[in-house]
PDB file of N, CA and C in Angstrom:
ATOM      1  N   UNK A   1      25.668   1.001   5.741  1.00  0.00           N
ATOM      2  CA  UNK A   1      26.728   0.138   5.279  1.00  0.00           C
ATOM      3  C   UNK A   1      26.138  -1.249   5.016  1.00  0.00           C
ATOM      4  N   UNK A   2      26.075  -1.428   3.564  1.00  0.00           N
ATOM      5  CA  UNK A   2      25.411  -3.067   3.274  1.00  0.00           C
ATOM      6  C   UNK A   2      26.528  -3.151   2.548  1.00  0.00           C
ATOM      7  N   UNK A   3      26.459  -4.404   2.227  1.00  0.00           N
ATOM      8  CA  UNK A   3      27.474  -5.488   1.725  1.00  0.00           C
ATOM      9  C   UNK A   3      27.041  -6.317  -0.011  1.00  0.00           C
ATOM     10  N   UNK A   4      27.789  -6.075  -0.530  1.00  0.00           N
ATOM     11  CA  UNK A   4      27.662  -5.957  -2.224  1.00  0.00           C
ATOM     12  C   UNK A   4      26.654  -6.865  -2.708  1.00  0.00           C
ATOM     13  N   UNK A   5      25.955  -8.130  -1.696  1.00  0.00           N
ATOM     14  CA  UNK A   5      25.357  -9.151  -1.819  1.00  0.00           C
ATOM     15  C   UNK A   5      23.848  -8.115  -1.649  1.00  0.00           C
ATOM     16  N   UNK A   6      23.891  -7.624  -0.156  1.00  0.00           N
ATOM     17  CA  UNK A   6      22.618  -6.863  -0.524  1.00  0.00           C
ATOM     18  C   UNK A   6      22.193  -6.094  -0.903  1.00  0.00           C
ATOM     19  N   UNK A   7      23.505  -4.969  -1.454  1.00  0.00           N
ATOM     20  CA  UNK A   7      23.129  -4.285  -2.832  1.00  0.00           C
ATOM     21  C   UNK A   7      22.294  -4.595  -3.890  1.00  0.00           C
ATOM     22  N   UNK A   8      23.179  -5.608  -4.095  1.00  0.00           N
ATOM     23  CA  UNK A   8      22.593  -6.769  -5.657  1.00  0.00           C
ATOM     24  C   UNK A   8      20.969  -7.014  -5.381  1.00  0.00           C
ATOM     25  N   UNK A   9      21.051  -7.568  -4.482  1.00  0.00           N
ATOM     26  CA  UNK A   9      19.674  -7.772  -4.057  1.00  0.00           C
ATOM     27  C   UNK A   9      18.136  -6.589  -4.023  1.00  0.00           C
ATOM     28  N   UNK A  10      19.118  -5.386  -3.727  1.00  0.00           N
ATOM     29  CA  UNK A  10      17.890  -4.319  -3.777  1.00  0.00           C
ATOM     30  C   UNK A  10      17.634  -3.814  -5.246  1.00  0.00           C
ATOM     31  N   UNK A  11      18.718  -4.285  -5.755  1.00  0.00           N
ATOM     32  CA  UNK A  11      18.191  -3.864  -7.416  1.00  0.00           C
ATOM     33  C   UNK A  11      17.835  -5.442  -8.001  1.00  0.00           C
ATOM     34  N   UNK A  12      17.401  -6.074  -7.583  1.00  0.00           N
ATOM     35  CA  UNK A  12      16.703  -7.075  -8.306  1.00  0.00           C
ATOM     36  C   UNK A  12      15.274  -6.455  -8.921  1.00  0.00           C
ATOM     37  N   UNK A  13      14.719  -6.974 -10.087  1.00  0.00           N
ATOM     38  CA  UNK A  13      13.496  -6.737 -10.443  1.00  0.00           C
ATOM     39  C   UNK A  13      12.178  -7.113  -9.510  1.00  0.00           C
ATOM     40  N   UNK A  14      11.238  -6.347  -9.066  1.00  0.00           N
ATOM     41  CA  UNK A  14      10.081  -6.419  -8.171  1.00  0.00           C
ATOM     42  C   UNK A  14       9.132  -8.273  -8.790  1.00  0.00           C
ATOM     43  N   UNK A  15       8.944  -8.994  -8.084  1.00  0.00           N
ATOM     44  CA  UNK A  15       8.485 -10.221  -8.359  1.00  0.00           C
ATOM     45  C   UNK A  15       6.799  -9.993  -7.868  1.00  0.00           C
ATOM     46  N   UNK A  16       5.996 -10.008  -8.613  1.00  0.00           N
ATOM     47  CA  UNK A  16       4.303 -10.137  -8.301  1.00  0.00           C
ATOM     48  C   UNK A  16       3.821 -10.827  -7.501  1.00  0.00           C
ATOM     49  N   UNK A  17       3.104 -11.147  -6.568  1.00  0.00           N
ATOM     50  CA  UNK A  17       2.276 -11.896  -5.775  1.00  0.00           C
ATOM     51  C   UNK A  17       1.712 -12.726  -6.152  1.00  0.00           C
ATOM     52  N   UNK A  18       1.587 -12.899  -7.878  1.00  0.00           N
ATOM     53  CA  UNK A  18       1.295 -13.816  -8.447  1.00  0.00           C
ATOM     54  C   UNK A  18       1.855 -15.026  -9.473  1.00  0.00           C
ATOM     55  N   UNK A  19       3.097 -14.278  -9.418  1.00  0.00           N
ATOM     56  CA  UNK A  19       4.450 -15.023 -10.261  1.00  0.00           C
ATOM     57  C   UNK A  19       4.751 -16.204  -9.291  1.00  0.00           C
ATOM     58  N   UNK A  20       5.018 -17.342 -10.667  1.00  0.00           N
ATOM     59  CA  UNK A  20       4.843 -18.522 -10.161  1.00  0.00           C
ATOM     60  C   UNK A  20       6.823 -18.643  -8.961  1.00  0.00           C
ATOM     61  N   UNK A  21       7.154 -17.148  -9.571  1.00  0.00           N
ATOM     62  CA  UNK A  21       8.570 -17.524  -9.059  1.00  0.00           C
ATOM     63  C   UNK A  21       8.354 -17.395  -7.001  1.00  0.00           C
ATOM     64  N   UNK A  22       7.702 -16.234  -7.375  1.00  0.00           N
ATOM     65  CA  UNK A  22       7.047 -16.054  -5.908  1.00  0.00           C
ATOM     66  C   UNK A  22       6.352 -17.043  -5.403  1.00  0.00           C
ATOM     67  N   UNK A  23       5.499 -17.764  -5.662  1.00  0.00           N
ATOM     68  CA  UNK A  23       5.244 -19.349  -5.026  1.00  0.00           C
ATOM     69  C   UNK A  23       5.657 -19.898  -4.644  1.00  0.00           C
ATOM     70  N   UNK A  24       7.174 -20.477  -5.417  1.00  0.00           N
ATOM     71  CA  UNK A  24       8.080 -21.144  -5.099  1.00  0.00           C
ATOM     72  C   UNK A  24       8.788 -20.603  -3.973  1.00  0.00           C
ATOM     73  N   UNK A  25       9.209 -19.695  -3.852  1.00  0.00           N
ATOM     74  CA  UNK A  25       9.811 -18.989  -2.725  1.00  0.00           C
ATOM     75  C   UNK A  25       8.920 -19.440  -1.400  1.00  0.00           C
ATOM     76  N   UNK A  26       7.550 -19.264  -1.513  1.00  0.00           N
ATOM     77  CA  UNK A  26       7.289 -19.037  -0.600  1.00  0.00           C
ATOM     78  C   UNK A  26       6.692 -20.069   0.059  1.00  0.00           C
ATOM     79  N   UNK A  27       6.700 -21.154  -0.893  1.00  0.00           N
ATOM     80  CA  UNK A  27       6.614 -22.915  -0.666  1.00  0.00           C
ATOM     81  C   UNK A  27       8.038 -23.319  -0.212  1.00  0.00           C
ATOM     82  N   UNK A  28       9.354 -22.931  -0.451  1.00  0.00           N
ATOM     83  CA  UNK A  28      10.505 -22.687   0.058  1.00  0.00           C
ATOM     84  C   UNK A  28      10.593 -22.532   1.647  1.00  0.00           C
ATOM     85  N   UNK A  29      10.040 -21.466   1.906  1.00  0.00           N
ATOM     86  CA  UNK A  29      10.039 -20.986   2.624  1.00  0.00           C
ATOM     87  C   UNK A  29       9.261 -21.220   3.993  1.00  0.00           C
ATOM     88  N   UNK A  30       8.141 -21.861   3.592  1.00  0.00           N
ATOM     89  CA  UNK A  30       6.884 -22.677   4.626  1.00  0.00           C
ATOM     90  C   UNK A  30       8.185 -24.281   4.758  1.00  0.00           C
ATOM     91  N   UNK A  31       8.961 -24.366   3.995  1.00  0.00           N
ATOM     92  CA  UNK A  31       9.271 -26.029   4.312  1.00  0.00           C
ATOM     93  C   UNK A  31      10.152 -25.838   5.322  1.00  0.00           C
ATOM     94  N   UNK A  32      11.242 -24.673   5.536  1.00  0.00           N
ATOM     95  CA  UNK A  32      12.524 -23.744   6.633  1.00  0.00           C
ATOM     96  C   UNK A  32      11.387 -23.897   7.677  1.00  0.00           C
ATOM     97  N   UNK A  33      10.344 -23.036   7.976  1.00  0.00           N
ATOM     98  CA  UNK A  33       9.973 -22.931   9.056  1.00  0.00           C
ATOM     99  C   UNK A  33       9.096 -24.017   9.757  1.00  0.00           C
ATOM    100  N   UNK A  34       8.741 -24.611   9.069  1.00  0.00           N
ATOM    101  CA  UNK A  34       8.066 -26.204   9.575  1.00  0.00           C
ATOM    102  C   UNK A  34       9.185 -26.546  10.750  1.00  0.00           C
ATOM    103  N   UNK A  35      10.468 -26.797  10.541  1.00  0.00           N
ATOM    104  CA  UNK A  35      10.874 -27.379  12.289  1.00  0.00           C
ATOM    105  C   UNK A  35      11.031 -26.444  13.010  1.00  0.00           C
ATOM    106  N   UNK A  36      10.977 -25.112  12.646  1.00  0.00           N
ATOM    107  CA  UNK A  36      10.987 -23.865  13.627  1.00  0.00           C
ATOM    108  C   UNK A  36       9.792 -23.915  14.547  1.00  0.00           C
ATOM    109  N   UNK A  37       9.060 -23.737  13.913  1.00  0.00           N
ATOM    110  CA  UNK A  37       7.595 -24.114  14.696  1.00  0.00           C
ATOM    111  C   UNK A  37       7.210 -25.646  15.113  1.00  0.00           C
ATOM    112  N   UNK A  38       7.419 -26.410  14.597  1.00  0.00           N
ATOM    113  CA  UNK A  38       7.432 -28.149  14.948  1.00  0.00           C
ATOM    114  C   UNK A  38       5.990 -28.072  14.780  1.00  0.00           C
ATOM    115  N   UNK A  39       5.715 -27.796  13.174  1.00  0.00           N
ATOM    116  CA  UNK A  39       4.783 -28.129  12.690  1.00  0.00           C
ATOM    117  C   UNK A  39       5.062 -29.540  11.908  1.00  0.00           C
ATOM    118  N   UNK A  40       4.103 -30.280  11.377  1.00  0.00           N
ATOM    119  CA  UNK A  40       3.767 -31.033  10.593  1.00  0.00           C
ATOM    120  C   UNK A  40       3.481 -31.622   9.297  1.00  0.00           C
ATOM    121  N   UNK A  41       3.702 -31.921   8.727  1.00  0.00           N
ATOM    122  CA  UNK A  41       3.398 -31.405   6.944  1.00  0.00           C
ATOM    123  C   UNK A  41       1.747 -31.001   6.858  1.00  0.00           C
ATOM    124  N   UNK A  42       1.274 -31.803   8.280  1.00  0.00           N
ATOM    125  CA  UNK A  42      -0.745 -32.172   8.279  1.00  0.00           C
ATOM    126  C   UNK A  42      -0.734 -30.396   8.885  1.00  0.00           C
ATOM    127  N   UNK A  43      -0.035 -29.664   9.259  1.00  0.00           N
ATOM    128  CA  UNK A  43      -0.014 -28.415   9.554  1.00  0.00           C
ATOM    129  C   UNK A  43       0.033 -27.499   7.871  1.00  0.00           C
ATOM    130  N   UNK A  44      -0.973 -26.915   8.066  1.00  0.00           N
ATOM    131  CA  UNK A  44      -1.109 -25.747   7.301  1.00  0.00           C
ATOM    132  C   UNK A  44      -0.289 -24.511   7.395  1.00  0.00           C
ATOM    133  N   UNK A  45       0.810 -24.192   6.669  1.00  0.00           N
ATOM    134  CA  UNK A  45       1.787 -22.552   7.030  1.00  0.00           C
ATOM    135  C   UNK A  45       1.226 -21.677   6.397  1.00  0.00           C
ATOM    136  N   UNK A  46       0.935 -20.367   6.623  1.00  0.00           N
ATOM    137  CA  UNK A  46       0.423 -19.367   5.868  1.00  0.00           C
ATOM    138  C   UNK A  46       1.731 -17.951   6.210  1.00  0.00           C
ATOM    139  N   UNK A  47       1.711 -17.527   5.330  1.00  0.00           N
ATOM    140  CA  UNK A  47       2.639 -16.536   5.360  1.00  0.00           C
ATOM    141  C   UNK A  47       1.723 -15.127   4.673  1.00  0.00           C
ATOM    142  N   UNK A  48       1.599 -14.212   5.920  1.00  0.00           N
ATOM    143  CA  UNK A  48       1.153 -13.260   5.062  1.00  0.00           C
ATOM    144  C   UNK A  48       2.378 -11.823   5.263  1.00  0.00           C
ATOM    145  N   UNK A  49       1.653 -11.073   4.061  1.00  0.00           N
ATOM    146  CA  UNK A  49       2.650 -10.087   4.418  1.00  0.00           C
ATOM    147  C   UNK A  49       1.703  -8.719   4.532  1.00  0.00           C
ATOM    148  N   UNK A  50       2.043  -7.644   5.164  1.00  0.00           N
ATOM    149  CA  UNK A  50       1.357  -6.387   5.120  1.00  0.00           C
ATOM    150  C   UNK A  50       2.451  -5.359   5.906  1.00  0.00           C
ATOM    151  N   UNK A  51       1.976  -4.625   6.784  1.00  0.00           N
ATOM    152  CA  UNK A  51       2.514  -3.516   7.969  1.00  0.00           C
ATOM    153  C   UNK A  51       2.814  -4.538   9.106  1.00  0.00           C
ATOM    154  N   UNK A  52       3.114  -3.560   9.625  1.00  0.00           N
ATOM    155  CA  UNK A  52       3.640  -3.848  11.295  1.00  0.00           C
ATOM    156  C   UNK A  52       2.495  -3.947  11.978  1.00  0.00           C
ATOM    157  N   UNK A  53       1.784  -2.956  11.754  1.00  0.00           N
ATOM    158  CA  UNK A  53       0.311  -3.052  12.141  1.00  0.00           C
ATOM    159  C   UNK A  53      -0.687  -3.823  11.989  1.00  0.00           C
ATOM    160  N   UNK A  54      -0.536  -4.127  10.073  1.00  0.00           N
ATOM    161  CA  UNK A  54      -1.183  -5.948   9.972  1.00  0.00           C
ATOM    162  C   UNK A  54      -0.878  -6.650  10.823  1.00  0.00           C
ATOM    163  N   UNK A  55       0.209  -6.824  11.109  1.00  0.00           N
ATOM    164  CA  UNK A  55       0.683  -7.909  12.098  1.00  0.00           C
ATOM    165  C   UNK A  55       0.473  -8.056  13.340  1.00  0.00           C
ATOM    166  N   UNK A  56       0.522  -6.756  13.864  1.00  0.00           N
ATOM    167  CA  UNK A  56      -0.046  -6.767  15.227  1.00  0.00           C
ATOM    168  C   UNK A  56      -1.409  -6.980  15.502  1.00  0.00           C
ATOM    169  N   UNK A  57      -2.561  -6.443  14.347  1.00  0.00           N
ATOM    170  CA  UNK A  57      -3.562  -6.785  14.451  1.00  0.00           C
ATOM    171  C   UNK A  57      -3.905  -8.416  14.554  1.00  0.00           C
ATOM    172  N   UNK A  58      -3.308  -9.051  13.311  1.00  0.00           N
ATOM    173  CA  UNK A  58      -3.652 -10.247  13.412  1.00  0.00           C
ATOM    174  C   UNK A  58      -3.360 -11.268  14.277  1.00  0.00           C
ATOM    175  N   UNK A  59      -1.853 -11.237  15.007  1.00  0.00           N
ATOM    176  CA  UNK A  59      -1.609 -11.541  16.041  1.00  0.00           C
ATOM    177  C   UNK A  59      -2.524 -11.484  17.299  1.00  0.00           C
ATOM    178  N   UNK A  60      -2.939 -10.599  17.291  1.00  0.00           N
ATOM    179  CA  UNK A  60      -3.936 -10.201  18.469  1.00  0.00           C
ATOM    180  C   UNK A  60      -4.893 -10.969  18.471  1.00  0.00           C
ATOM    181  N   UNK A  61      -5.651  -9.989  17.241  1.00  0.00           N
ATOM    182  CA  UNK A  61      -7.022 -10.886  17.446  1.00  0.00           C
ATOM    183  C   UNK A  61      -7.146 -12.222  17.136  1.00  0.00           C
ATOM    184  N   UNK A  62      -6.106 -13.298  16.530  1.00  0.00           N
ATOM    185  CA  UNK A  62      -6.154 -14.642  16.394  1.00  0.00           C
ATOM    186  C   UNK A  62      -5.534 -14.893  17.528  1.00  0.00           C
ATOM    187  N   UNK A  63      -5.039 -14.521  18.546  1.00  0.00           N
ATOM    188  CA  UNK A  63      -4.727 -15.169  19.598  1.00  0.00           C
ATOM    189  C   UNK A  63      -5.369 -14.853  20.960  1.00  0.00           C
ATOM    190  N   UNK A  64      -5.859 -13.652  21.166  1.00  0.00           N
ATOM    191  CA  UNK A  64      -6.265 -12.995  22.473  1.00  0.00           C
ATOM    192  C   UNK A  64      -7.903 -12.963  22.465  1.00  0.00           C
ATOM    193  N   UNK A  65      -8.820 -13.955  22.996  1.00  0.00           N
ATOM    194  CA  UNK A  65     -10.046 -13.702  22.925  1.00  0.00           C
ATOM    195  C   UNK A  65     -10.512 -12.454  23.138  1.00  0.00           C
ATOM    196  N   UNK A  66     -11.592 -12.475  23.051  1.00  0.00           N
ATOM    197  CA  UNK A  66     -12.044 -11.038  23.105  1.00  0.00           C
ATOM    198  C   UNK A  66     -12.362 -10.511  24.240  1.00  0.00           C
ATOM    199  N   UNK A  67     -12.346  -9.026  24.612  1.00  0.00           N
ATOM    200  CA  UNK A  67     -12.464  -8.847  26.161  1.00  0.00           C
ATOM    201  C   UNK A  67     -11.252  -9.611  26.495  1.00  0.00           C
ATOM    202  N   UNK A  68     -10.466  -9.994  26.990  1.00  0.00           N
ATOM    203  CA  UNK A  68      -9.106 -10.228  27.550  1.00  0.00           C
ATOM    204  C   UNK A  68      -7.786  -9.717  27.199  1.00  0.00           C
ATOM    205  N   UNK A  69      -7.729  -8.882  27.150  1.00  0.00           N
ATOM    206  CA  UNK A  69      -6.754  -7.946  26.885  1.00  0.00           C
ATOM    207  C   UNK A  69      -5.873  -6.905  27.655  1.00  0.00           C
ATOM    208  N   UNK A  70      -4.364  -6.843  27.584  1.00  0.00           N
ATOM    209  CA  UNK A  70      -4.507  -5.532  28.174  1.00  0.00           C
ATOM    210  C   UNK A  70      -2.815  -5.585  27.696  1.00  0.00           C
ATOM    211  N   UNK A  71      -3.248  -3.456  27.289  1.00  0.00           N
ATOM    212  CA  UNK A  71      -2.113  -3.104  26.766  1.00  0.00           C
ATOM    213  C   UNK A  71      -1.419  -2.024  27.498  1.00  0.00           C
ATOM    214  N   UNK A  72      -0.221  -2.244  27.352  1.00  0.00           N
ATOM    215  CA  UNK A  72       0.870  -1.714  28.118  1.00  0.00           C
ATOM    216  C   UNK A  72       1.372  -0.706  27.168  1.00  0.00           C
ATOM    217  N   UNK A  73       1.333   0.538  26.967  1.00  0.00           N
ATOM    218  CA  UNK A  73       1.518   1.858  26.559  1.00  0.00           C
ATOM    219  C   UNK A  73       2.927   1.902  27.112  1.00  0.00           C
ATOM    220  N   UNK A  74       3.980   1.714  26.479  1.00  0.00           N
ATOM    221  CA  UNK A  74       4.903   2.000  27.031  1.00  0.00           C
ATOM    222  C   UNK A  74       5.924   2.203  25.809  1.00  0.00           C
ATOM    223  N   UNK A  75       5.414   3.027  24.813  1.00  0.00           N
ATOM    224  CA  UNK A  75       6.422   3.572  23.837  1.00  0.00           C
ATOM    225  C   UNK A  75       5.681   3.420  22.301  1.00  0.00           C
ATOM    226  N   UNK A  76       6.585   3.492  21.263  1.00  0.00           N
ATOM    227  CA  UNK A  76       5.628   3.886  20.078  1.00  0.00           C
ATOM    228  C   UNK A  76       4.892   2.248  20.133  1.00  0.00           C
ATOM    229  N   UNK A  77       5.019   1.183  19.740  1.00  0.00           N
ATOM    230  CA  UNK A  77       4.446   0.041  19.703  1.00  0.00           C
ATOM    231  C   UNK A  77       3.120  -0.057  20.391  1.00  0.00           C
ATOM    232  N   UNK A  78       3.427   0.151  22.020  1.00  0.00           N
ATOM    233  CA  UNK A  78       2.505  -0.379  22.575  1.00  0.00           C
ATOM    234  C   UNK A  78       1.220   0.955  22.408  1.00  0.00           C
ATOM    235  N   UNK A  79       1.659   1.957  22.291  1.00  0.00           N
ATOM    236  CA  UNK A  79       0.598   2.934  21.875  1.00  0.00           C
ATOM    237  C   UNK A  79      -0.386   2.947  20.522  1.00  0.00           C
ATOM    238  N   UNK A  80       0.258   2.370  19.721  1.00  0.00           N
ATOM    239  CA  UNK A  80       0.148   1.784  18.440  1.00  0.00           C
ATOM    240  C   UNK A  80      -0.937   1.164  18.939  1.00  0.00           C
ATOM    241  N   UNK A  81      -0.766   0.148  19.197  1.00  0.00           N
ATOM    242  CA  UNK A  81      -1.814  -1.062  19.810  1.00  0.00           C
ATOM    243  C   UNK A  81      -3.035  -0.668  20.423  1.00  0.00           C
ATOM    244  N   UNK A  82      -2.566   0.164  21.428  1.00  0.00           N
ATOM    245  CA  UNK A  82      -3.421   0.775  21.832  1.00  0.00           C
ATOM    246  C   UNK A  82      -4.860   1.598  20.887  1.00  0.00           C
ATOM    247  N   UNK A  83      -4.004   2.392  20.164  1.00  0.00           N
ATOM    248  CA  UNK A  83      -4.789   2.913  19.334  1.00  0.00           C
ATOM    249  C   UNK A  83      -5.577   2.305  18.275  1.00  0.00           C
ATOM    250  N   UNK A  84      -5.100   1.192  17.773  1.00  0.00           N
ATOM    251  CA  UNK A  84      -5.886  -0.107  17.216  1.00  0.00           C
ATOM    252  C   UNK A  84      -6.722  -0.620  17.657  1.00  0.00           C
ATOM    253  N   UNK A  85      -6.978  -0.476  18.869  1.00  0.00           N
ATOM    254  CA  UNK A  85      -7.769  -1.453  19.562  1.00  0.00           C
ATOM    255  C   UNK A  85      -8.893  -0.147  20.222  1.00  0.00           C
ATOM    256  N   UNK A  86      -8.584   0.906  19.629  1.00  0.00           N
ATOM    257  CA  UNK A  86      -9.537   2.123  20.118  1.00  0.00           C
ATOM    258  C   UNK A  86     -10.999   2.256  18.803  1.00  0.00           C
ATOM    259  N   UNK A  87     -10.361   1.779  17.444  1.00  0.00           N
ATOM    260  CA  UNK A  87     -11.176   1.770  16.486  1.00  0.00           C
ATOM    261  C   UNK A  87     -11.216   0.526  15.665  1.00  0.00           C
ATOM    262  N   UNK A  88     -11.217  -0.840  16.523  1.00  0.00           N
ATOM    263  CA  UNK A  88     -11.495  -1.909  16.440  1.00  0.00           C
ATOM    264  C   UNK A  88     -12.721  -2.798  17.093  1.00  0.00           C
ATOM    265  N   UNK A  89     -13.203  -3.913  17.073  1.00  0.00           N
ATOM    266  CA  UNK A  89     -14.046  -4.169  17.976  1.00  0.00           C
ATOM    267  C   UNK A  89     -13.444  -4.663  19.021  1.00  0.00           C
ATOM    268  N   UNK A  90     -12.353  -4.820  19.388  1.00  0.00           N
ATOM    269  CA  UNK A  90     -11.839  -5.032  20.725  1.00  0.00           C
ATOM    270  C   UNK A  90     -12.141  -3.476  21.968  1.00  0.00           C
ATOM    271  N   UNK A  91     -12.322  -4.461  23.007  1.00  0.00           N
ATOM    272  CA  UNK A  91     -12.733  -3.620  24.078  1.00  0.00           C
ATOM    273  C   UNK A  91     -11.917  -3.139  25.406  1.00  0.00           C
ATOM    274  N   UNK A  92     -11.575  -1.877  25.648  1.00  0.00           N
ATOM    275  CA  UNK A  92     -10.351  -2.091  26.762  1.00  0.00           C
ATOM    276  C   UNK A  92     -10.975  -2.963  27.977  1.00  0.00           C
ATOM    277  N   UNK A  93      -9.657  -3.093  28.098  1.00  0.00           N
ATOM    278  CA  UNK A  93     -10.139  -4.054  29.895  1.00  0.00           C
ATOM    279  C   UNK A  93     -10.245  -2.670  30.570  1.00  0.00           C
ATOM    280  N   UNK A  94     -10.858  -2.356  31.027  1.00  0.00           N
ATOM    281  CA  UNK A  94     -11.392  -1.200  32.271  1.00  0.00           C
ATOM    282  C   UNK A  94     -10.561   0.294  31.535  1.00  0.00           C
ATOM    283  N   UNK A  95     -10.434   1.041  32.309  1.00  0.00           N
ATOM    284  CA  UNK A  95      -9.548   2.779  32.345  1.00  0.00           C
ATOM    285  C   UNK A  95      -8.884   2.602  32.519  1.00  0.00           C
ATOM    286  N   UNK A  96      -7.557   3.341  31.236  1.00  0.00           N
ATOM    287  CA  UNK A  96      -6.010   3.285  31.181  1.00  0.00           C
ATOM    288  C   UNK A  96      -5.771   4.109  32.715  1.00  0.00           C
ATOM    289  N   UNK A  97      -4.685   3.189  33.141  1.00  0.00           N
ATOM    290  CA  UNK A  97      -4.185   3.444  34.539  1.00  0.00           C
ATOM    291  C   UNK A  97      -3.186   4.647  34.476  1.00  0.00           C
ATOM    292  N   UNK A  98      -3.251   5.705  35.497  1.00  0.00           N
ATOM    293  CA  UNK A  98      -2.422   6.600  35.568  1.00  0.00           C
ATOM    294  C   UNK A  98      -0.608   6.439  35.402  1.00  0.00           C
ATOM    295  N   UNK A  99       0.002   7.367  34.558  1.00  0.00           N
ATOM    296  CA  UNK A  99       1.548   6.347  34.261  1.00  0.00           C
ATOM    297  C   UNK A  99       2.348   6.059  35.906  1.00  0.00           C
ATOM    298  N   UNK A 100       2.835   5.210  36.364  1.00  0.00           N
ATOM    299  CA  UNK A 100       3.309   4.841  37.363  1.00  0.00           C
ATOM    300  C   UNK A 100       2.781   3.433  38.196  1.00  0.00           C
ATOM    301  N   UNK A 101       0.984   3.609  37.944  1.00  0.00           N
ATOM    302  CA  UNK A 101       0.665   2.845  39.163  1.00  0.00           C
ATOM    303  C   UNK A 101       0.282   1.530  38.231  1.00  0.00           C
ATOM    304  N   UNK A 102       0.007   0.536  38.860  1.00  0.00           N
ATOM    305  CA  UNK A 102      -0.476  -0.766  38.071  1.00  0.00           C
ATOM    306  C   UNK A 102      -2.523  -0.587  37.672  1.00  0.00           C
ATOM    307  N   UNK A 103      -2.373  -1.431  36.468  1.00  0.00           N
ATOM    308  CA  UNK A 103      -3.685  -1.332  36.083  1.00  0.00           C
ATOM    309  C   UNK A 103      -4.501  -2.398  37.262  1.00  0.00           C
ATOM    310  N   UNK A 104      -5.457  -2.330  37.205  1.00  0.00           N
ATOM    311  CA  UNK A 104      -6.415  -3.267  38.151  1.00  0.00           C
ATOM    312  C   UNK A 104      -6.686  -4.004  37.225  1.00  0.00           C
ATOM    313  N   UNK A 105      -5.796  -5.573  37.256  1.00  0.00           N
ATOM    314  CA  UNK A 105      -6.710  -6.741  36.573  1.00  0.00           C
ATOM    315  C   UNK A 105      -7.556  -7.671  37.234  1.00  0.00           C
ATOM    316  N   UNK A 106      -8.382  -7.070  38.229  1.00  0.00           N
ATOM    317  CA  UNK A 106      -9.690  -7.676  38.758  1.00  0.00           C
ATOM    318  C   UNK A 106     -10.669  -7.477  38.152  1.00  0.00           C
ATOM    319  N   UNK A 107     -10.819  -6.744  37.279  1.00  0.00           N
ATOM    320  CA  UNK A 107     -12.038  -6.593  36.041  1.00  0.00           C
ATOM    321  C   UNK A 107     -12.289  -7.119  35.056  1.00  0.00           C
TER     322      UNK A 107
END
């Protein structure tokens, strides 16, 4: 159940990554989230787009040094992650812990 506005909207024509209309949008769009974040104009916004998985990747590895990690398997997401980080250069923190007991973060 959508509403006639976002109907309209899904039949709009596909806009390129390189159309200057898409720029604008997305210079639009960096100026909204500037006080969300309490960035700066001297702050750089980047907006990317990809998967869920882009995202989680990049999230990660731009925020979580390396070796410091640890993922919590606890449904499709965190398994996801998991598995990203199985054929990535990230390294588990020690052996996934049996389901119930806590992992050992003394390692």
């Amino acid at each position: 159940m959508t509403s006639a506005r976002v109907k309209a909207a899904l039949v709009h024509h596909d806009i390129c990554h390189r159309d200057e209309e898409l720029l604008g949008r997305v210079r639009r769009l960096q100026q909204k989230l500037r006080p969300v974040f309490g960035a700066s104009p001297e702050h750089e916004m980047l907006l990317v787009t990809g998967s869920g998985t882009a995202a989680m990747e990049m999230a990660i590895s731009s925020v979580v040094p390396p070796q410091e990690d640890l993922i919590v398997e606890n449904g499709a997401f965190g398994e996801r992650l998991a598995e990203m980080r199985s054929f990535t250069t990230w390294r588990r923190c020690g052996s996934p812990a049996p389901w119930g007991s806590l992992p050992d973060l003394r390692r």
